[in-house]
C-alpha atoms as a PDB file:
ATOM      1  CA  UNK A   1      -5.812  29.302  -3.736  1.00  0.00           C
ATOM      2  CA  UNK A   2      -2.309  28.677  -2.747  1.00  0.00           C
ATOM      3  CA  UNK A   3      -0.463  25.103  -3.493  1.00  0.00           C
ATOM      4  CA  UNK A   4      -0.997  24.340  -0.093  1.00  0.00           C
ATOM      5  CA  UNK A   5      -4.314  24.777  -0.302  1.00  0.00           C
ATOM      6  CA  UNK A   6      -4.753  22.780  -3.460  1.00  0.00           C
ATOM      7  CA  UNK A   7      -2.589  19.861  -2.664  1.00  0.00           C
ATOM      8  CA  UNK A   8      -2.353  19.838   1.318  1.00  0.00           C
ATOM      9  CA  UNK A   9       0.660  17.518   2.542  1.00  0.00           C
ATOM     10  CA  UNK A  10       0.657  14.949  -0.413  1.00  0.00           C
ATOM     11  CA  UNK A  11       3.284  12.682  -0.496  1.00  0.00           C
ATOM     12  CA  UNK A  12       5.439  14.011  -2.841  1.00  0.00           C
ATOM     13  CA  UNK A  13       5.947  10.945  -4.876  1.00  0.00           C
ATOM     14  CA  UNK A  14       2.456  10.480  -5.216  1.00  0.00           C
ATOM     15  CA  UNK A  15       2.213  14.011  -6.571  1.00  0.00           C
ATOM     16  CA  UNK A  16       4.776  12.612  -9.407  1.00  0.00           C
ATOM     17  CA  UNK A  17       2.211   9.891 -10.259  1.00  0.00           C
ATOM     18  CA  UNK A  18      -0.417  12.848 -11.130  1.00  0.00           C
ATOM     19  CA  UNK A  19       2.571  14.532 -13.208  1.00  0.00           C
ATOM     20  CA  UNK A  20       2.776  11.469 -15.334  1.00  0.00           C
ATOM     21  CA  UNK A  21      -0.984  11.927 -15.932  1.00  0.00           C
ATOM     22  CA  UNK A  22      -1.718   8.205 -14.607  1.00  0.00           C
ATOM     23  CA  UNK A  23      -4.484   9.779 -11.822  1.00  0.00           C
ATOM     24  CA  UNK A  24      -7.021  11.524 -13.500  1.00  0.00           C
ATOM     25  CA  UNK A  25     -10.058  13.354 -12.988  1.00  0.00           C
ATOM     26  CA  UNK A  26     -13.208  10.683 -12.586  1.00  0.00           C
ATOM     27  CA  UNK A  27     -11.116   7.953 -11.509  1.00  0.00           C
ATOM     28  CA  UNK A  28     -12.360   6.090  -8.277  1.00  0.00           C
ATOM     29  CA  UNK A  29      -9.670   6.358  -5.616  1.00  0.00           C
ATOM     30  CA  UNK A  30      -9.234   4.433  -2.540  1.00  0.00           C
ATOM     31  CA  UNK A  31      -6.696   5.699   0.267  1.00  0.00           C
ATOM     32  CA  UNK A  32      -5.779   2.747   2.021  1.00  0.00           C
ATOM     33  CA  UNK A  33      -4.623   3.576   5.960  1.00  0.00           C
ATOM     34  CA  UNK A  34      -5.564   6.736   5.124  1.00  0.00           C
ATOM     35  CA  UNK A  35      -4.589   8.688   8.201  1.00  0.00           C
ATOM     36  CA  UNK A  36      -6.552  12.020   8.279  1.00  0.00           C
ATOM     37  CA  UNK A  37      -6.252  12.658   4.946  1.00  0.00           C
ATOM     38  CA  UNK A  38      -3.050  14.196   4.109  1.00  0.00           C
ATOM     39  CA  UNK A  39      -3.181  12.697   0.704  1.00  0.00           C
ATOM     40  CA  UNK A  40      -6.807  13.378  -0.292  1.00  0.00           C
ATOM     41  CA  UNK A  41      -7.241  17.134   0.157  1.00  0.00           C
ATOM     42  CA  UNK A  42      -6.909  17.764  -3.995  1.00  0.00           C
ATOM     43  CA  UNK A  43      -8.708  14.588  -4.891  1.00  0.00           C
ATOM     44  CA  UNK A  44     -11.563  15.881  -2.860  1.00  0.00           C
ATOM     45  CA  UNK A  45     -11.186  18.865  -4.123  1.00  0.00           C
ATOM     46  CA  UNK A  46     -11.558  17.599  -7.781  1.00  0.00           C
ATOM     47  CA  UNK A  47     -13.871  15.037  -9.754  1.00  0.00           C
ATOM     48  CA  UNK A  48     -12.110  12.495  -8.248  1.00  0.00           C
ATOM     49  CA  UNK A  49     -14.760   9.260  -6.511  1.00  0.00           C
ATOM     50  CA  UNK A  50     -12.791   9.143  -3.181  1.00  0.00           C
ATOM     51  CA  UNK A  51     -12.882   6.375  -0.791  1.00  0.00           C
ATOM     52  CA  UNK A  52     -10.931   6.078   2.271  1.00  0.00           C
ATOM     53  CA  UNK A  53     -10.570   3.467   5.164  1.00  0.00           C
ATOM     54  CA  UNK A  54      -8.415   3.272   8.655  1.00  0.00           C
ATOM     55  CA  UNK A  55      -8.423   1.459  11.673  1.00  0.00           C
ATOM     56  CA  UNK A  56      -8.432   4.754  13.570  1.00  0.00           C
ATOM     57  CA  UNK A  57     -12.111   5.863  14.077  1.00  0.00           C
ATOM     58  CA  UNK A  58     -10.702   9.880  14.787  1.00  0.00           C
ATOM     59  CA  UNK A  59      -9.067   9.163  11.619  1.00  0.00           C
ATOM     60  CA  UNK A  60     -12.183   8.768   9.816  1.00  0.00           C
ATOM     61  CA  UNK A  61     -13.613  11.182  11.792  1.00  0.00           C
ATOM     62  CA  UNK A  62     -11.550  13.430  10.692  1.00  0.00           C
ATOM     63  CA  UNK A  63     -11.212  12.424   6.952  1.00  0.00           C
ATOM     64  CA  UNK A  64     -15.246  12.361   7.100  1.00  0.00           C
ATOM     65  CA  UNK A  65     -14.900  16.877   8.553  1.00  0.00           C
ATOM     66  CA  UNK A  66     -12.232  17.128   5.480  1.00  0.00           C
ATOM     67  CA  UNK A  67     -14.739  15.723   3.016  1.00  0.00           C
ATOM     68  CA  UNK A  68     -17.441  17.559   4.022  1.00  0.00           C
ATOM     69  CA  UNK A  69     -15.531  21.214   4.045  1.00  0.00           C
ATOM     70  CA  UNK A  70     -13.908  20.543   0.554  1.00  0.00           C
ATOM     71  CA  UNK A  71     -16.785  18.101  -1.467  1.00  0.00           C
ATOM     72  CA  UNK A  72     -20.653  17.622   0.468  1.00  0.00           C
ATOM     73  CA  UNK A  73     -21.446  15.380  -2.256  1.00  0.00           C
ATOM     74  CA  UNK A  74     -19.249  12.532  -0.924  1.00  0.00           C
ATOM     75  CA  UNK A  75     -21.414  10.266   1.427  1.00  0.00           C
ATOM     76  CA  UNK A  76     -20.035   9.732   5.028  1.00  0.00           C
ATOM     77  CA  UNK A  77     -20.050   5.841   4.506  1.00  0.00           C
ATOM     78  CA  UNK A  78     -17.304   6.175   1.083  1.00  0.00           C
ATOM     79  CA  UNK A  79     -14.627   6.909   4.416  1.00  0.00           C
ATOM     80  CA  UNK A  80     -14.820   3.372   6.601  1.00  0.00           C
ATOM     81  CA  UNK A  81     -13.203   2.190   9.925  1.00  0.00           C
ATOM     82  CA  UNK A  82     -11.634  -1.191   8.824  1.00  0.00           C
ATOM     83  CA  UNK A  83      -8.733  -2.647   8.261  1.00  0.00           C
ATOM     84  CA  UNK A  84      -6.706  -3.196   5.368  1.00  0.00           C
ATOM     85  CA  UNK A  85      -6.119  -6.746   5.308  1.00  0.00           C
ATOM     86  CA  UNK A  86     -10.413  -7.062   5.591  1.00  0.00           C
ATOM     87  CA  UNK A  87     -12.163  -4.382   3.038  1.00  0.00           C
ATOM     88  CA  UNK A  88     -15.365  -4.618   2.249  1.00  0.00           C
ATOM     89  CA  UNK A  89     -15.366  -3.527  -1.084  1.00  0.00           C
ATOM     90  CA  UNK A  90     -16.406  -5.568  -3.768  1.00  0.00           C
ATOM     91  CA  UNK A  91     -13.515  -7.132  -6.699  1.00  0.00           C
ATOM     92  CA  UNK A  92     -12.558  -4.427  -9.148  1.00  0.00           C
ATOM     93  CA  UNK A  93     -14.017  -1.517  -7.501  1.00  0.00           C
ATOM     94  CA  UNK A  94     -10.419   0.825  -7.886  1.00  0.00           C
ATOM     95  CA  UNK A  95      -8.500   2.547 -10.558  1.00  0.00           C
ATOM     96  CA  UNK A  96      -6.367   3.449  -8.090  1.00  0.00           C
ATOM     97  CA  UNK A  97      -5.462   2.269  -4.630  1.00  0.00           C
ATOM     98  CA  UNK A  98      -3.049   4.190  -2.296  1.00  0.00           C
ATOM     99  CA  UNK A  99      -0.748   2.560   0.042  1.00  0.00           C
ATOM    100  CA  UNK A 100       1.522   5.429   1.974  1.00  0.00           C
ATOM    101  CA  UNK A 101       3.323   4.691   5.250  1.00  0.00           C
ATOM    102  CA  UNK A 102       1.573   1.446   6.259  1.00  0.00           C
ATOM    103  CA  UNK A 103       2.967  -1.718   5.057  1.00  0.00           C
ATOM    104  CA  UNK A 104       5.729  -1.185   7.220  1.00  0.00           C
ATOM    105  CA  UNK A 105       3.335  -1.650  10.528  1.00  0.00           C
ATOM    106  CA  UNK A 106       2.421  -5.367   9.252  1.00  0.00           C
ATOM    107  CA  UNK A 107       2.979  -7.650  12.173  1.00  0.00           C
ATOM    108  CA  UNK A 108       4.643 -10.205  10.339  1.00  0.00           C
ATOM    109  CA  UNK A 109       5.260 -11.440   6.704  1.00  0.00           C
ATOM    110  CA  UNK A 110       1.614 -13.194   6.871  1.00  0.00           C
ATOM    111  CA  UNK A 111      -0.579  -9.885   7.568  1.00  0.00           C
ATOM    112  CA  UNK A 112       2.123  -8.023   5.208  1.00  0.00           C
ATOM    113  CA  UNK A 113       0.621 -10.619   2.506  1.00  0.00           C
ATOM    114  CA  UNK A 114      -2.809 -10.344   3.468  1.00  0.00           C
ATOM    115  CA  UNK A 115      -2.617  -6.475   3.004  1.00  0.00           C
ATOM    116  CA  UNK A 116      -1.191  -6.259  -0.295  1.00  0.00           C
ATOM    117  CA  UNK A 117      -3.916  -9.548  -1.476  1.00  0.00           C
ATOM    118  CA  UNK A 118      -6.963  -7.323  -0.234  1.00  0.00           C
ATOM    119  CA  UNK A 119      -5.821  -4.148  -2.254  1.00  0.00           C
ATOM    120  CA  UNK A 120      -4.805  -5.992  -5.091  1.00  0.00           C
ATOM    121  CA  UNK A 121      -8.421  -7.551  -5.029  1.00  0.00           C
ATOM    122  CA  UNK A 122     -10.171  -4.354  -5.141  1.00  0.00           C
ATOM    123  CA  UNK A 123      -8.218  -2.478  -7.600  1.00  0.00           C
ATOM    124  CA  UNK A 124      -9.795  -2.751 -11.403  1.00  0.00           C
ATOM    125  CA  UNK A 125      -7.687  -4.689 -14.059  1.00  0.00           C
ATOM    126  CA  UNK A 126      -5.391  -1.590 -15.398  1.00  0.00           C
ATOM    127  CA  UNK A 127      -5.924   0.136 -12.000  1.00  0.00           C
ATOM    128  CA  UNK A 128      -2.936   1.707 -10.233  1.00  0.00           C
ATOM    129  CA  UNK A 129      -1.386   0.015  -7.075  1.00  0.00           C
ATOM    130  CA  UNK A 130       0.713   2.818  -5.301  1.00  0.00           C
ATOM    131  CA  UNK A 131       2.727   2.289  -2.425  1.00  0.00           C
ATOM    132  CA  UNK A 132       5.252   4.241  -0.234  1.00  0.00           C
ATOM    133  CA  UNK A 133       6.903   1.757   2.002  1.00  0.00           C
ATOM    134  CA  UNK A 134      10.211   1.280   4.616  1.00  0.00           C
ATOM    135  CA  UNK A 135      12.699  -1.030   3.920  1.00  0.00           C
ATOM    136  CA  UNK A 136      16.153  -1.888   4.248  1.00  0.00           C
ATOM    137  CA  UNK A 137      16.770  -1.080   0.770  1.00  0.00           C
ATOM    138  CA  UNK A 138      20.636   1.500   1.744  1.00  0.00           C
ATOM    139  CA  UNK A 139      20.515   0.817   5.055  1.00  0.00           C
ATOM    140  CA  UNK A 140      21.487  -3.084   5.045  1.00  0.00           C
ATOM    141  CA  UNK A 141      24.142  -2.504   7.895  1.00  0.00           C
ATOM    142  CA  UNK A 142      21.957   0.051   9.875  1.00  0.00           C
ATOM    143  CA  UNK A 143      19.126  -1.740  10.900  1.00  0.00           C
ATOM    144  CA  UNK A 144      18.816  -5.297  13.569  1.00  0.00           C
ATOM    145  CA  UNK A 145      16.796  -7.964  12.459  1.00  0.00           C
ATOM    146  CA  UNK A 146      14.147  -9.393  14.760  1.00  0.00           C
ATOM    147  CA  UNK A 147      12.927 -11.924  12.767  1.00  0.00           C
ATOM    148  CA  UNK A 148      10.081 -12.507  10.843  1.00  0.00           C
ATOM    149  CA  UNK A 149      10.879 -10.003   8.237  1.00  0.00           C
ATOM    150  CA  UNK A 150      10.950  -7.057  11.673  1.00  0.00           C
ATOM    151  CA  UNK A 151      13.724  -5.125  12.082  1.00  0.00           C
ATOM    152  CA  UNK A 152      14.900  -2.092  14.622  1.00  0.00           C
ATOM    153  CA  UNK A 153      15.709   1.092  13.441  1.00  0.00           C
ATOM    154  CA  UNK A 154      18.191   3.320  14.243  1.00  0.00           C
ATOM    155  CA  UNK A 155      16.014   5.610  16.598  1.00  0.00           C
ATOM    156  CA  UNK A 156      15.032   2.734  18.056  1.00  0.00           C
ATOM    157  CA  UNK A 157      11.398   1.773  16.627  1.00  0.00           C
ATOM    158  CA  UNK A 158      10.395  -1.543  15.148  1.00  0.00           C
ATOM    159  CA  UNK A 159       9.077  -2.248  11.753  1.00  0.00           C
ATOM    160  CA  UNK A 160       8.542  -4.948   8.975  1.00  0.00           C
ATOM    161  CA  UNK A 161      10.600  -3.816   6.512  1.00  0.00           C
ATOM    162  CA  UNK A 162      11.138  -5.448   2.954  1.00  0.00           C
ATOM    163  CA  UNK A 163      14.123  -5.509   0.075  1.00  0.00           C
ATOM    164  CA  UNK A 164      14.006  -5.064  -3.177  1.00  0.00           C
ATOM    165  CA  UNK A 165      13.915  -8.973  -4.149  1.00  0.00           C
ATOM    166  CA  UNK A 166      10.953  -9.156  -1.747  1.00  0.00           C
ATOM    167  CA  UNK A 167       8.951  -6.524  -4.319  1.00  0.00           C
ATOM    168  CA  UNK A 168       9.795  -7.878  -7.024  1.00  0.00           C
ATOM    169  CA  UNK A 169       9.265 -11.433  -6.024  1.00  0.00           C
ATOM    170  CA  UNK A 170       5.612 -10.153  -5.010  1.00  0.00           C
ATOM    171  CA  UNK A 171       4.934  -8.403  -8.245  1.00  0.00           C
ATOM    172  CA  UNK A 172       5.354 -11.466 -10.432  1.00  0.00           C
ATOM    173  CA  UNK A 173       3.171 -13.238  -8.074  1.00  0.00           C
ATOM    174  CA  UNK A 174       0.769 -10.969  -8.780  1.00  0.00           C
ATOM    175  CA  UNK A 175       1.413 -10.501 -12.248  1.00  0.00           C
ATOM    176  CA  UNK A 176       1.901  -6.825 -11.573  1.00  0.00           C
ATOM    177  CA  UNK A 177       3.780  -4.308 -14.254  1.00  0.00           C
ATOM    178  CA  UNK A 178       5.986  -2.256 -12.870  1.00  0.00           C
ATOM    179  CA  UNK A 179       4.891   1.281 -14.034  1.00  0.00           C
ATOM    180  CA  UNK A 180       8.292   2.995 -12.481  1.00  0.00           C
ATOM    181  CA  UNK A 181      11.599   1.308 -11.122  1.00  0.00           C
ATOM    182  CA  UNK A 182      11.508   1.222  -7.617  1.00  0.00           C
ATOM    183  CA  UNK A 183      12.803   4.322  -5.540  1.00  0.00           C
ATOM    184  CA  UNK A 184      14.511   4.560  -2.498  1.00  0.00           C
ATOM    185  CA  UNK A 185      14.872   8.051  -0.543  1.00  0.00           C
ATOM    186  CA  UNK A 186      17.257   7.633   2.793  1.00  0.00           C
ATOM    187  CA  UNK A 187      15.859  10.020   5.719  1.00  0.00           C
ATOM    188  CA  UNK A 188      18.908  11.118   7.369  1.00  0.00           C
ATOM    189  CA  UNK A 189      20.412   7.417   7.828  1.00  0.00           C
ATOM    190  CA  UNK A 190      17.408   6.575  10.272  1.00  0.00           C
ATOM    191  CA  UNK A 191      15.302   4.530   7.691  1.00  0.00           C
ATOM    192  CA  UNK A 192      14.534   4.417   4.016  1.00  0.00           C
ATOM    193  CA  UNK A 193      11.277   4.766   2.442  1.00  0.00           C
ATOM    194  CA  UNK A 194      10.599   2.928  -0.724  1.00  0.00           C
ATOM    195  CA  UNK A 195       8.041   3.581  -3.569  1.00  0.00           C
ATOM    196  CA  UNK A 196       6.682   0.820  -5.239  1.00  0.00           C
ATOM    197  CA  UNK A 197       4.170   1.294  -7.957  1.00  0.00           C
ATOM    198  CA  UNK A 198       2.529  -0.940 -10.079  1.00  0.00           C
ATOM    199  CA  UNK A 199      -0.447  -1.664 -12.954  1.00  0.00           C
ATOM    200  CA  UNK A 200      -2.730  -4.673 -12.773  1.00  0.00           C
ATOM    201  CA  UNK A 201      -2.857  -6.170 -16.046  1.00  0.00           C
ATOM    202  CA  UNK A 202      -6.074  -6.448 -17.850  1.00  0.00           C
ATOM    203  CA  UNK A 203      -5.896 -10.430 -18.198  1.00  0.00           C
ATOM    204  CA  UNK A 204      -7.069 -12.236 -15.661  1.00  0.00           C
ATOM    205  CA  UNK A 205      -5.327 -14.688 -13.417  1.00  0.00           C
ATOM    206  CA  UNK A 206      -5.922 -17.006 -10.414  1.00  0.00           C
ATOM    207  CA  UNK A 207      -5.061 -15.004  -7.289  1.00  0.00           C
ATOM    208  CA  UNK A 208      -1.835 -16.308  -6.157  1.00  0.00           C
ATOM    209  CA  UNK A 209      -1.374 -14.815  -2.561  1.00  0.00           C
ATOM    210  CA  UNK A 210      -4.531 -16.675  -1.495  1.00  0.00           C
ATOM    211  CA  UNK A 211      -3.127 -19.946  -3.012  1.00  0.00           C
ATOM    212  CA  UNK A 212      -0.099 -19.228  -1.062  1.00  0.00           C
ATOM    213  CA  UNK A 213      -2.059 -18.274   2.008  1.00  0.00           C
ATOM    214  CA  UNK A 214      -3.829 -21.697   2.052  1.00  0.00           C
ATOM    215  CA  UNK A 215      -0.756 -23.034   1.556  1.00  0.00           C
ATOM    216  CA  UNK A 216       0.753 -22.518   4.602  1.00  0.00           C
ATOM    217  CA  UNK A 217      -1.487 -24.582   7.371  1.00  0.00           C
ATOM    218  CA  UNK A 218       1.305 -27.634   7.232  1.00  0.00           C
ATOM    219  CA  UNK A 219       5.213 -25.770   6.774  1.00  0.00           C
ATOM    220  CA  UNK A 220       7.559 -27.933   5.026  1.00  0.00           C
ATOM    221  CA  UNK A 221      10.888 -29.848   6.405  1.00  0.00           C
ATOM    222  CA  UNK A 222      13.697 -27.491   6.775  1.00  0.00           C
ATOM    223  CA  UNK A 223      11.131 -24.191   6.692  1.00  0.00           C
ATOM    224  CA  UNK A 224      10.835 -21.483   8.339  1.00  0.00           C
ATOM    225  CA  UNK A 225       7.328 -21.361   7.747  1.00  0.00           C
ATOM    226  CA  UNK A 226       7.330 -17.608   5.727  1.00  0.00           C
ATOM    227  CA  UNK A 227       5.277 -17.147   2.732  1.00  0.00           C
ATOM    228  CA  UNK A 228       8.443 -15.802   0.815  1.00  0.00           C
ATOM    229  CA  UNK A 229      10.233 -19.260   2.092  1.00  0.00           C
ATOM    230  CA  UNK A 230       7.043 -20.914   0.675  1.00  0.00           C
ATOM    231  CA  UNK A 231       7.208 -18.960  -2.401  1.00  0.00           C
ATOM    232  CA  UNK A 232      10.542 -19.639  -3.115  1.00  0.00           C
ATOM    233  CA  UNK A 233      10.168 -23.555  -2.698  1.00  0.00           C
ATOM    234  CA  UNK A 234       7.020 -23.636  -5.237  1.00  0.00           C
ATOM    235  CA  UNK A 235       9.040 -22.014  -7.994  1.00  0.00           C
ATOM    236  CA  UNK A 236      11.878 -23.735  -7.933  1.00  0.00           C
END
């Protein structure tokens, strides 16, 4: 078996995470926006419990064929058509949860929060939150804001995009630990794609992003009615 074989298209900084030994055989896995599986080919080839859900039913479809050629044990119903922001998993169900290439397609800065809340919610205390992101993180000056956190790209497509302040400002919400600095790669000055990777700590707190959530029925004078806006006004 070739590396190709073994690994498929992995996202190479995902790859790194296995290098560091912090994904390891038994672990449950869930591969949020999964796609058709480019990430999952050595996970199902391994002990790994894999899980996977998109919005896309060929996706699944798809992901559902890949299982069965590389692992029959996996049930059908471990790969799911839903949507990020609404799983159906129960709390704590993760040791690690996989984020690559779809935060970015959030419609605005509410179903960006809603996302990250649901994964957060089903990873396990000391589970592993990985996520591969755009942002404007290098290319300040290259990209138009739209508003709401959305921004055009050079070639011309739209995105919500995040900065660095924005992570971080989410992570001690969430009382994440950073388990690497977060990394920027630049694709050819047409967009940057972030990796942001994090631990859930083992103590347990009250879930912020839903407190923050509720929160935002009546907007305050002089807001512009964002969560981060919100965010910002609590803590200071």
């Amino acid at each position: 078996m070739n590396v190709k074989e073994l690994f498929g298209n992995m996202d190479i900084h995902l790859f790194d995470q296995l290098l560091k030994g912090r994904i390891v055989p038994g672990m449950r896995i869930l591969d949020a926006g999964c796609g058709e599986g480019r990430n999952l080919v050595y996970f199902l080839q391994e002990d790994y419990d894999v899980f996977a859900v998109d919005r896309s039913e060929q996706a699944i479809r798809k992901v559902r064929e890949l299982a069965l050629e590389l692992n029959n044990e996996l049930p059908a119903d471990q790969f799911r058509v839903e949507s990020v922001e609404k799983l159906s998993f129960a709390n704590g169900t993760f040791d690690v949860v996989i984020s690559c290439a779809v935060l970015h397609f959030a419609e605005d800065e509410r179903h960006f929060q809603r996302m990250v809340s649901e994964m957060w919610r089903v990873l396990k205390p000391g589970g592993l939150f990985f996520a591969r992101l755009a942002s404007t993180i290098g290319m300040e000056n290259q990209v138009r804001p739209l508003g709401g956190n959305r921004f055009e790209l050079p070639d011309g497509s739209e995105r919500y995009l995040v900065d660095a302040g924005a992570l971080h400002r989410m992570a001690e919400k969430l009382h994440g630990q950073f388990v690497d600095p977060i990394k920027t790669v630049q694709v050819e000055g047409q967009r940057s794609m972030t990796v942001w990777c994090m631990k859930k700590p083992h103590i347990l707190f009250f879930d912020p992003i839903q407190d923050i959530l509720e929160g935002t029925t009546e907007e305050e004078p002089g807001s512009d009615g964002s969560i981060m806006d919100i965010t910002e006004r609590r803590t200071t």
